[in-house]
C-alpha atoms as a PDB file:
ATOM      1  CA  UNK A   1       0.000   0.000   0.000  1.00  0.00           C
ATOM      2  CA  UNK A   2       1.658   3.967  -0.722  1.00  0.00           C
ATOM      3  CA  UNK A   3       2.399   5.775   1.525  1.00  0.00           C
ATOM      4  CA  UNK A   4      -0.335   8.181   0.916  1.00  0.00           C
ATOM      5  CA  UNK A   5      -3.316   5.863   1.055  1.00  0.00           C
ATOM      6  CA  UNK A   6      -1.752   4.741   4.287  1.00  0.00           C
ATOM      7  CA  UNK A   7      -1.797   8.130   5.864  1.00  0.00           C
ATOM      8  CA  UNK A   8      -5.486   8.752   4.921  1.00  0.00           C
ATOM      9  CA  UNK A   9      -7.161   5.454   5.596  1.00  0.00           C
ATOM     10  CA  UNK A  10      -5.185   6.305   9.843  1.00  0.00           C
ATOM     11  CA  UNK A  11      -6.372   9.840   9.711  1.00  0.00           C
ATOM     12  CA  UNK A  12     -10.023   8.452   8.680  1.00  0.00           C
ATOM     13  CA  UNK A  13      -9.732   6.048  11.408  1.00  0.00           C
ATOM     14  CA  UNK A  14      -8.180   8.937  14.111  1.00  0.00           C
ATOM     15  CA  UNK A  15     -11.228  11.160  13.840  1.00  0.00           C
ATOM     16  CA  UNK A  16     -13.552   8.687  15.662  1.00  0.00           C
ATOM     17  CA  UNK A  17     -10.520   8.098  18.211  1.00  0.00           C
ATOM     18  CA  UNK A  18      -9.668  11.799  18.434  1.00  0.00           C
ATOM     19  CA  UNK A  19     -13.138  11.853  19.306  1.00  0.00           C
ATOM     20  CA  UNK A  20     -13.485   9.080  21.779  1.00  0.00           C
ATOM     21  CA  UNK A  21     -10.774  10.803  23.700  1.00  0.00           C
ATOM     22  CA  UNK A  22     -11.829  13.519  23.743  1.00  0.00           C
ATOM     23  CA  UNK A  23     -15.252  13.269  25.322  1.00  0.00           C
ATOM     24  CA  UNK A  24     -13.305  10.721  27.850  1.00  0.00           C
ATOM     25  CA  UNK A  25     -10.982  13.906  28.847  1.00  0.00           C
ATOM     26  CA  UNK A  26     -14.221  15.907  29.770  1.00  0.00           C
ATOM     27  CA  UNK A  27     -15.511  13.242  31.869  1.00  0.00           C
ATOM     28  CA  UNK A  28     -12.591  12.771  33.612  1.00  0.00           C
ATOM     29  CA  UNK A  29     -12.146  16.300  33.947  1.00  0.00           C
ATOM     30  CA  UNK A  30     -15.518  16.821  35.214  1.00  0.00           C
ATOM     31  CA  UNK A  31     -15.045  14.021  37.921  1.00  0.00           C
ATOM     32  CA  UNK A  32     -12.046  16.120  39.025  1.00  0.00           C
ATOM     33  CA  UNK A  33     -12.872  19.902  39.084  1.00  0.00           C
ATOM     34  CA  UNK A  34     -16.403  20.284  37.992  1.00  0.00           C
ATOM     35  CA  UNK A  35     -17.883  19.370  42.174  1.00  0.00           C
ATOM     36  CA  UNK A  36     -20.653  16.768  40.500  1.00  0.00           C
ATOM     37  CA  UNK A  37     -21.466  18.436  37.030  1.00  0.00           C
ATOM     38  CA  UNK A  38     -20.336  17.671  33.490  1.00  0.00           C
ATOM     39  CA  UNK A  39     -17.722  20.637  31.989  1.00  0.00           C
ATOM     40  CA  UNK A  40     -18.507  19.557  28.166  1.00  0.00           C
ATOM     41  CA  UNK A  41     -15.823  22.338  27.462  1.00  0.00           C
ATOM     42  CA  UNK A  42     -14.469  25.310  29.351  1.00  0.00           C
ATOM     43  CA  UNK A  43     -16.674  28.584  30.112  1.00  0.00           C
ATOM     44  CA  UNK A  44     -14.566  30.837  27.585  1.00  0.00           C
ATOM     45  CA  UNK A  45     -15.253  29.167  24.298  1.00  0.00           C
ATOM     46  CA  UNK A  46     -18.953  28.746  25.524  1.00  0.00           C
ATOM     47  CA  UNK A  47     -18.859  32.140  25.668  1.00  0.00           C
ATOM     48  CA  UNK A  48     -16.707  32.893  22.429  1.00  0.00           C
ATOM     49  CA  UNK A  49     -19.332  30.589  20.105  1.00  0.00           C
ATOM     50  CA  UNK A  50     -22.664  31.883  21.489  1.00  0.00           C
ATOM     51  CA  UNK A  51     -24.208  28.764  23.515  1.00  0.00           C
ATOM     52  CA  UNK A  52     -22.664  25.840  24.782  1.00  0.00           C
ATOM     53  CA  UNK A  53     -23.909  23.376  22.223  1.00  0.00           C
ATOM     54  CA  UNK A  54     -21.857  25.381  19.241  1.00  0.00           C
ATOM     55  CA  UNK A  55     -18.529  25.095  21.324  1.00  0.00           C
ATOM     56  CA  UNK A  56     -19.374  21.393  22.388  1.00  0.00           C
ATOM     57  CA  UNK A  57     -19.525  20.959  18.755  1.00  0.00           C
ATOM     58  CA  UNK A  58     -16.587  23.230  17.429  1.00  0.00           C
ATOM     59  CA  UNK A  59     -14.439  21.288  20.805  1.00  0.00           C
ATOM     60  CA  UNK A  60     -15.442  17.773  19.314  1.00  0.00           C
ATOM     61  CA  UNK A  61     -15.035  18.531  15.234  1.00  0.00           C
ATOM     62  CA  UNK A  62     -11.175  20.013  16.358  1.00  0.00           C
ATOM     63  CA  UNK A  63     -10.628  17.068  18.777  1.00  0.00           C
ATOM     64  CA  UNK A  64     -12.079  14.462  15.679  1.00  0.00           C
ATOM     65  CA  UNK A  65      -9.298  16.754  13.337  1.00  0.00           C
ATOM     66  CA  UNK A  66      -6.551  15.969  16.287  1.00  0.00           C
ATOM     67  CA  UNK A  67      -7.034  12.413  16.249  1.00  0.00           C
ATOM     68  CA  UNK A  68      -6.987  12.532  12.859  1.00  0.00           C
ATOM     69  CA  UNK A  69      -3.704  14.197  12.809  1.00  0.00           C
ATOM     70  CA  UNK A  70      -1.736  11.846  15.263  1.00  0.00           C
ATOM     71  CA  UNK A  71      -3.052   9.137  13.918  1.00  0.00           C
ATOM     72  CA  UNK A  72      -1.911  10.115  10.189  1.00  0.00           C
ATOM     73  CA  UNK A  73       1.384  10.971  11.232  1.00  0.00           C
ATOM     74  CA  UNK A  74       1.826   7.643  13.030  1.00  0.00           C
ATOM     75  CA  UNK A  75       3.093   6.218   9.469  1.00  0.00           C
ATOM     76  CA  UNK A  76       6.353   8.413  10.076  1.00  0.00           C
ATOM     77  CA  UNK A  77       7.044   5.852  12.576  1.00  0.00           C
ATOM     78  CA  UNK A  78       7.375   2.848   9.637  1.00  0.00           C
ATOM     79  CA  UNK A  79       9.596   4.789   7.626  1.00  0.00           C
ATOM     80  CA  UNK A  80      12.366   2.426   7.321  1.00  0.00           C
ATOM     81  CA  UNK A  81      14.921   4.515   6.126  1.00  0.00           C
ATOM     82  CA  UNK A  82      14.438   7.480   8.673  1.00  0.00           C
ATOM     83  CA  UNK A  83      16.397   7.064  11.563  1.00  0.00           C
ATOM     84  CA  UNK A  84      14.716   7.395  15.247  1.00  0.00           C
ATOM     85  CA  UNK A  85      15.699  10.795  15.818  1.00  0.00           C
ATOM     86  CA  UNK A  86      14.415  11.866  12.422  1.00  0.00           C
ATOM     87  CA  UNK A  87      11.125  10.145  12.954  1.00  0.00           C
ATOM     88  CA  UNK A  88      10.626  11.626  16.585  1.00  0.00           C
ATOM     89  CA  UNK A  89      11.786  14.941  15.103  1.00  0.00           C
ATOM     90  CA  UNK A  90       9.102  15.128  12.087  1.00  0.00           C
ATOM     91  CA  UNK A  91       6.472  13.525  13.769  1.00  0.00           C
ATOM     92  CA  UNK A  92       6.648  16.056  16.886  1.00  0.00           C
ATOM     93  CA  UNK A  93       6.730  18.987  14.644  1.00  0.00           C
ATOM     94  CA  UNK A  94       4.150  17.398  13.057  1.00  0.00           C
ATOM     95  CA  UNK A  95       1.727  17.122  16.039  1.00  0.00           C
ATOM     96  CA  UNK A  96       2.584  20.018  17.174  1.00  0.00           C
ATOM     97  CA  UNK A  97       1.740  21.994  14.535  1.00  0.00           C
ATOM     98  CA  UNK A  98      -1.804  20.608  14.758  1.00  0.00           C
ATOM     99  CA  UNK A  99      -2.282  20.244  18.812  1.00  0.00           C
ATOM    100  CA  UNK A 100      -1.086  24.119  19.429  1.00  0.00           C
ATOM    101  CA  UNK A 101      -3.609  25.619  17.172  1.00  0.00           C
ATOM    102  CA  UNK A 102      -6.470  23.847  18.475  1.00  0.00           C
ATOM    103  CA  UNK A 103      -5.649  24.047  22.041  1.00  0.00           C
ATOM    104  CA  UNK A 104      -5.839  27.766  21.659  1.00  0.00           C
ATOM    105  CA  UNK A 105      -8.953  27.795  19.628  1.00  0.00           C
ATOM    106  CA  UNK A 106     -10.744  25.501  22.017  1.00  0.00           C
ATOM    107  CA  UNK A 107      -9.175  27.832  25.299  1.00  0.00           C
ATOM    108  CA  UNK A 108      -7.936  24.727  26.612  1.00  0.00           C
ATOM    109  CA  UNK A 109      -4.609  26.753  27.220  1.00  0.00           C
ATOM    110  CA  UNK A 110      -4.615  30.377  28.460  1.00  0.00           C
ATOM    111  CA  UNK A 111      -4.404  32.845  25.581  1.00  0.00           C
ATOM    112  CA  UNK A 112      -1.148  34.722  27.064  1.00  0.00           C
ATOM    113  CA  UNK A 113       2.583  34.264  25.932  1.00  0.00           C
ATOM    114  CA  UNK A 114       3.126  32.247  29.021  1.00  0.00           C
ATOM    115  CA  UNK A 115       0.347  30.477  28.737  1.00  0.00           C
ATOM    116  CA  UNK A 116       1.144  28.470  25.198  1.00  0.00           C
ATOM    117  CA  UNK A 117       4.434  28.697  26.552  1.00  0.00           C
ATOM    118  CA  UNK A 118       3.621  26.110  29.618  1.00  0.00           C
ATOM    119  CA  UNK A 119       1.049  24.714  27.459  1.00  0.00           C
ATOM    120  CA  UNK A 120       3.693  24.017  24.641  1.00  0.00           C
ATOM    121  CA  UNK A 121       6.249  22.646  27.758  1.00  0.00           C
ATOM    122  CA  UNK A 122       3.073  20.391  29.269  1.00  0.00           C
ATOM    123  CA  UNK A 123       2.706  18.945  25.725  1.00  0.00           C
ATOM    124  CA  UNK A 124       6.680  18.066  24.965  1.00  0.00           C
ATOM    125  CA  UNK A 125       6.835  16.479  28.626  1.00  0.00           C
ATOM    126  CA  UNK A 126       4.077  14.140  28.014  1.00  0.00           C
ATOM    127  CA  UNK A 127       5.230  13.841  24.307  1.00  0.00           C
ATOM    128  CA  UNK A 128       8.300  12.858  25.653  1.00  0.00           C
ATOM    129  CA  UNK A 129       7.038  10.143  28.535  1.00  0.00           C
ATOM    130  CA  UNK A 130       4.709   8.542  25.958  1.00  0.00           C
ATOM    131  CA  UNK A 131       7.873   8.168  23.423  1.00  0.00           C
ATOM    132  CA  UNK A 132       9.998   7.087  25.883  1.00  0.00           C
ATOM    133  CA  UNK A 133       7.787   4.405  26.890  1.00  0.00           C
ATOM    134  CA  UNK A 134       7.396   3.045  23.832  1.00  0.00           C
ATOM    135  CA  UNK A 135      10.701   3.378  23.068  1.00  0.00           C
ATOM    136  CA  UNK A 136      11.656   0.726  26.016  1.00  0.00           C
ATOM    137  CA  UNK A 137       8.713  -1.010  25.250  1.00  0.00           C
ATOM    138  CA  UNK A 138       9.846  -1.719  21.500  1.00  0.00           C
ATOM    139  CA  UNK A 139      13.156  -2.507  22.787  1.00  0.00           C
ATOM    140  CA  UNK A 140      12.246  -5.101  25.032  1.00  0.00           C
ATOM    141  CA  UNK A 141      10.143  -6.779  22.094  1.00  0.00           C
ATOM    142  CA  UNK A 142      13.591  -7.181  19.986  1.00  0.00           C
ATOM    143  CA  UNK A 143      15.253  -8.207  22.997  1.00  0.00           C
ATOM    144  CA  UNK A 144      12.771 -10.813  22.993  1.00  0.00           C
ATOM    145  CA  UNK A 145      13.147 -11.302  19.462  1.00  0.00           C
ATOM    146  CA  UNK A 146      16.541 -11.692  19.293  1.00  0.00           C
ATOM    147  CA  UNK A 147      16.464 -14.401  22.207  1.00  0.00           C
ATOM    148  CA  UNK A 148      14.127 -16.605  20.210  1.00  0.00           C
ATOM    149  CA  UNK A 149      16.534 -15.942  17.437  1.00  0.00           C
ATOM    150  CA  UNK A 150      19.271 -16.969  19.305  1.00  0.00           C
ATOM    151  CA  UNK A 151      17.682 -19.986  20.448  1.00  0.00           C
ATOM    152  CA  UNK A 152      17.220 -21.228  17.060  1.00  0.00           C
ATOM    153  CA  UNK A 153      20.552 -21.408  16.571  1.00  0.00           C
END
């Protein structure tokens, strides 16, 4: 399969995941800091679209378009010829370039310089956990590859 089709049939497929998630985060959001009530999205973009319901539905079309977005970009990952660092590089601009924008549009980061700064620093830290984890997670699987290869022997 090119390249191409590959990155549009896992962006189809990442807008009902993008999705998914995204309700999940205002659930568990609401279980932490909304004292008993849902907090579909926060007060400022209510405000900003008119009524609830239109930012409810602008938060979940952008959070459909993020899933989308990570999920498209995970084909960076099986790009044989890139090496790691190039990969992580690309596909972290990559992300970025899509999270940043709709974080601000959907106020989930303060609209202030230091605000998409610390936003911007929250995002690489977890970037960076999530990578690294499935960086020693990959690496134990060819470990275990290698033993069974090794065993052959």
């Amino acid at each position: 399969m090119n390249i191409k089709k590959k990155i549009l049939l896992r962006a189809i497929s990442g807008f009902p995941l993008g999705l998914a998630i995204g309700y999940l985060i205002t659930i568990v959001i609401s279980l932490i800091w909304a004292d008993g009530y849902y907090a579909s999205c926060v007060p400022e973009l209510a405000e900003m679209m008119g009524s609830e319901i239109n930012a409810v539905i602008l938060q979940a079309l952008l959070c459909g378009i993020l899933g989308m977005g990570f999920a498209g970009c995970s084909v960076i990952w099986e790009i044989e010829d890139w090496g790691i660092a190039k990969q992580t590089g690309i596909y972290f601009l990559i992300v970025s370039l899509v999270m940043m924008p709709i974080a601000y549009i959907t106020y989930w980061m303060e609209h202030s310089f230091w605000g998409v700064v610390s936003y911007f620093g929250i995002f690489a830290f977890i970037f960076a956990i999530v990578w690294a984890i499935q960086y020693a997670r990959a690496k134990r699987n060819v470990k275990r590859m290698n033993e069974k290869m090794e065993s052959f022997r």
